[in-house]
C-alpha atoms as a PDB file:
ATOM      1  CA  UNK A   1      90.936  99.617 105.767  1.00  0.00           C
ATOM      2  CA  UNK A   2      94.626  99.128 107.160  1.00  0.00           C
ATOM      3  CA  UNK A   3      96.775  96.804 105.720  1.00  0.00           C
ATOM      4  CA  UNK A   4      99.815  95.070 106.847  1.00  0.00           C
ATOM      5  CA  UNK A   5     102.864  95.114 105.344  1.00  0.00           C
ATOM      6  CA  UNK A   6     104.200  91.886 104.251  1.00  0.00           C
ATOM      7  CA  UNK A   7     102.115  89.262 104.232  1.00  0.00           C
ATOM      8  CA  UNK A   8     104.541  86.234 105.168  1.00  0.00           C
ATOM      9  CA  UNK A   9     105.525  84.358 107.893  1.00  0.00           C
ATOM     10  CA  UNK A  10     109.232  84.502 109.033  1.00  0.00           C
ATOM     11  CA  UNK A  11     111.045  82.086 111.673  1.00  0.00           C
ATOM     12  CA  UNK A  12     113.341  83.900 113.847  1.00  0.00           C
ATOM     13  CA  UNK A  13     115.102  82.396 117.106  1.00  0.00           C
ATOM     14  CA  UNK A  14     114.808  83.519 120.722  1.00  0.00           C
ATOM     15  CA  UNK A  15     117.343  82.215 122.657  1.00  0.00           C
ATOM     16  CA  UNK A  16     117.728  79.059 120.485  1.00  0.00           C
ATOM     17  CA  UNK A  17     113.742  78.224 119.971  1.00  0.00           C
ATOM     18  CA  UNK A  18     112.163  78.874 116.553  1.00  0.00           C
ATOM     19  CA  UNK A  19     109.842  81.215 116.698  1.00  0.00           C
ATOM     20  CA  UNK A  20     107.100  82.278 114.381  1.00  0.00           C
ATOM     21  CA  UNK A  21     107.026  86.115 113.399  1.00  0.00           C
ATOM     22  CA  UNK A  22     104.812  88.170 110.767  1.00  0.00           C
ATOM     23  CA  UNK A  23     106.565  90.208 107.719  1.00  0.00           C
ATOM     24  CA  UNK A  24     106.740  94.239 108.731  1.00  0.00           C
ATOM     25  CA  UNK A  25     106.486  93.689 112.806  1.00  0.00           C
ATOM     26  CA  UNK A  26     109.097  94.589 114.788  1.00  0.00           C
ATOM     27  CA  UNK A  27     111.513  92.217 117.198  1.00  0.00           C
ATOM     28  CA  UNK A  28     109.238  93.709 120.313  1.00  0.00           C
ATOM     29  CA  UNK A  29     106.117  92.947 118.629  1.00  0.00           C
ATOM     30  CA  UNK A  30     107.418  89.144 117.444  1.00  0.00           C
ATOM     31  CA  UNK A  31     108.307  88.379 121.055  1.00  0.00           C
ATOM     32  CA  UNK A  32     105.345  90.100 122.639  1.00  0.00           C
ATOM     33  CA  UNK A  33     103.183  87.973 120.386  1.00  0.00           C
ATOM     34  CA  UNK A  34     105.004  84.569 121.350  1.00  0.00           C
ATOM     35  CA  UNK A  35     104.301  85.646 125.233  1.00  0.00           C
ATOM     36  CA  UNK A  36     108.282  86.809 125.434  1.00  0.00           C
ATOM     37  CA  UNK A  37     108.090  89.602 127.703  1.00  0.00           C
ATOM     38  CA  UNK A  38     111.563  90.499 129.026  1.00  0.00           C
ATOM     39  CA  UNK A  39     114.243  90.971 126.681  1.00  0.00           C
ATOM     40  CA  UNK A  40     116.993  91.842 129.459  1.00  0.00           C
ATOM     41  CA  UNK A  41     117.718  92.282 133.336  1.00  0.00           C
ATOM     42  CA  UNK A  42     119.502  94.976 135.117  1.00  0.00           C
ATOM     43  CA  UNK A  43     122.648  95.753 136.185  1.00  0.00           C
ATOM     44  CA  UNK A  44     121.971  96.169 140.281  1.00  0.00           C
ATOM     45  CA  UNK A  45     118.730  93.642 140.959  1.00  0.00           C
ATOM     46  CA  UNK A  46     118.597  91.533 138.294  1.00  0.00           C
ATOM     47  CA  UNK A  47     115.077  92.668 137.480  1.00  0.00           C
ATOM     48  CA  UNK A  48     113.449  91.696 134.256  1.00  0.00           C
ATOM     49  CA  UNK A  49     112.584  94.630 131.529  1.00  0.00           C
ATOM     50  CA  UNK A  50     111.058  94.156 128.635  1.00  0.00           C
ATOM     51  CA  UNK A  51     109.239  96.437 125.533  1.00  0.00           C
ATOM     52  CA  UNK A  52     107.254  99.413 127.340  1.00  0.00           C
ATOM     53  CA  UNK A  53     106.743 102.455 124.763  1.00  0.00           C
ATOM     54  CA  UNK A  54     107.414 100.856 121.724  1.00  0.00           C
ATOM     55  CA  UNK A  55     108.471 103.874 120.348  1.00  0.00           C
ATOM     56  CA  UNK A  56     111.817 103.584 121.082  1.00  0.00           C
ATOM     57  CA  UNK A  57     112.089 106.643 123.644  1.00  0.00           C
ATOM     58  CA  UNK A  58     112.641 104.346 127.073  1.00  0.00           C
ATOM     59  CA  UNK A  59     115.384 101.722 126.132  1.00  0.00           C
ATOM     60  CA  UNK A  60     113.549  99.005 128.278  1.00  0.00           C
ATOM     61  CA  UNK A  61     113.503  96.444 125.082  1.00  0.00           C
ATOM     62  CA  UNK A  62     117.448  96.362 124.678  1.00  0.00           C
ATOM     63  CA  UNK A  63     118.344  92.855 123.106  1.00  0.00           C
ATOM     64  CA  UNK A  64     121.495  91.212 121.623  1.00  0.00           C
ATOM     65  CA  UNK A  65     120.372  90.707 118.044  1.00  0.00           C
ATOM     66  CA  UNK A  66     122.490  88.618 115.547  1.00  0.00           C
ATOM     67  CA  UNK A  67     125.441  89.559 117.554  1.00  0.00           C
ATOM     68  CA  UNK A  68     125.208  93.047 118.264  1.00  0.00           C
ATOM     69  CA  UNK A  69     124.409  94.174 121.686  1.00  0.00           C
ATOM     70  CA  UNK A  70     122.033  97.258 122.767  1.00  0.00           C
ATOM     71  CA  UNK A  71     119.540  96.909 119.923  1.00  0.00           C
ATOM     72  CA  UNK A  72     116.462  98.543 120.717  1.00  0.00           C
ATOM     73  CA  UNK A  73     113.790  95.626 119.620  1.00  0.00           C
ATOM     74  CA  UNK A  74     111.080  98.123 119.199  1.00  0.00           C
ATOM     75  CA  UNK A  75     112.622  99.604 116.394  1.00  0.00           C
ATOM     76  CA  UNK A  76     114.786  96.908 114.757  1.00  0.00           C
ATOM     77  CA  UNK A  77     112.333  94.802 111.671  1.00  0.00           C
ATOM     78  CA  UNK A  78     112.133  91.073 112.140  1.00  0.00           C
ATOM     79  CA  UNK A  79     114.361  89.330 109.423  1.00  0.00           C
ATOM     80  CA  UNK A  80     114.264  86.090 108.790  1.00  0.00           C
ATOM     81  CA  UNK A  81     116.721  83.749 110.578  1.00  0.00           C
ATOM     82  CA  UNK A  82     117.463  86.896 113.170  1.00  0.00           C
ATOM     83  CA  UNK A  83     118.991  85.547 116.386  1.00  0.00           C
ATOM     84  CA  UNK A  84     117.663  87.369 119.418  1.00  0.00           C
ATOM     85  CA  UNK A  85     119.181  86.359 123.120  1.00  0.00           C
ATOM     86  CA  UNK A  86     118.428  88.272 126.371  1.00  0.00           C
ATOM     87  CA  UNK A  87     121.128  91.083 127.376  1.00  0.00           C
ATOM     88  CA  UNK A  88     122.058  90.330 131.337  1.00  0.00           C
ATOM     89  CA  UNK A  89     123.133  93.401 133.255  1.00  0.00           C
ATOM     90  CA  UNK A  90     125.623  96.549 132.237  1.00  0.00           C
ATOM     91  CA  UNK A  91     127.384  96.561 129.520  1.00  0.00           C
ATOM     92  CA  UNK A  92     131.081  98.364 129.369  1.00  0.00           C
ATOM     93  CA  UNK A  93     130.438 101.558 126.983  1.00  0.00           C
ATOM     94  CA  UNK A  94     133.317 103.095 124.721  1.00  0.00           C
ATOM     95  CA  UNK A  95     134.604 106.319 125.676  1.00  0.00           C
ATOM     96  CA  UNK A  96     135.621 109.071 122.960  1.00  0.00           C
ATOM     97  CA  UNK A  97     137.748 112.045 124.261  1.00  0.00           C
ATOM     98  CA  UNK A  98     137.038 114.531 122.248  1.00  0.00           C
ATOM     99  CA  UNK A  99     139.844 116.960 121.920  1.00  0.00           C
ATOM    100  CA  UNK A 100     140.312 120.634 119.718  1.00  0.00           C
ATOM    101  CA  UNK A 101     142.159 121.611 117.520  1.00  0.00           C
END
């Protein structure tokens, strides 16, 4: 027999609205289970994207969590309190030259 881990209930916040989540799921699997299925749009059309793999191979879940930008919700453990908005369009990336010495 499987067992979860955790066993508690956590509240986290989508977009402002409290939201009930279970111990040991992931941010994907919270919002998926509240009927939250798009977690960002696109740059070009605007489209709606939302957890696909959940394996964290396809980048479709990207949300803002607690501040941070880019988080891959499929792989990020709910916490409780964690602030998740929607991420809308491109984001402007750091560049690194690399240089030799």
């Amino acid at each position: 027999m499987l067992t979860r881990r955790g066993a508690g209930n956590l509240t986290i916040y989508f977009e402002g609205r409290a939201l009930m989540a279970r111990d040991g799921d992931s941010v994907a699997a919270a919002l998926l289970a509240n009927n939250i299925v798009a977690t960002r749009t696109t740059a070009l059309s605007a489209a709606a994207r939302g957890p696909y793999c959940m394996m964290g191979a396809c980048f479709e879940c990207l949300a803002k969590v607690d501040g941070r930008t880019g988080v891959q919700t499929c792989m990020t453990p709910v916490r409780e309190g964690m602030r998740i908005e929607r991420e809308a369009g491109a984001h402007e990336l750091s560049v690194t030259t690399w240089t030799s010495t």
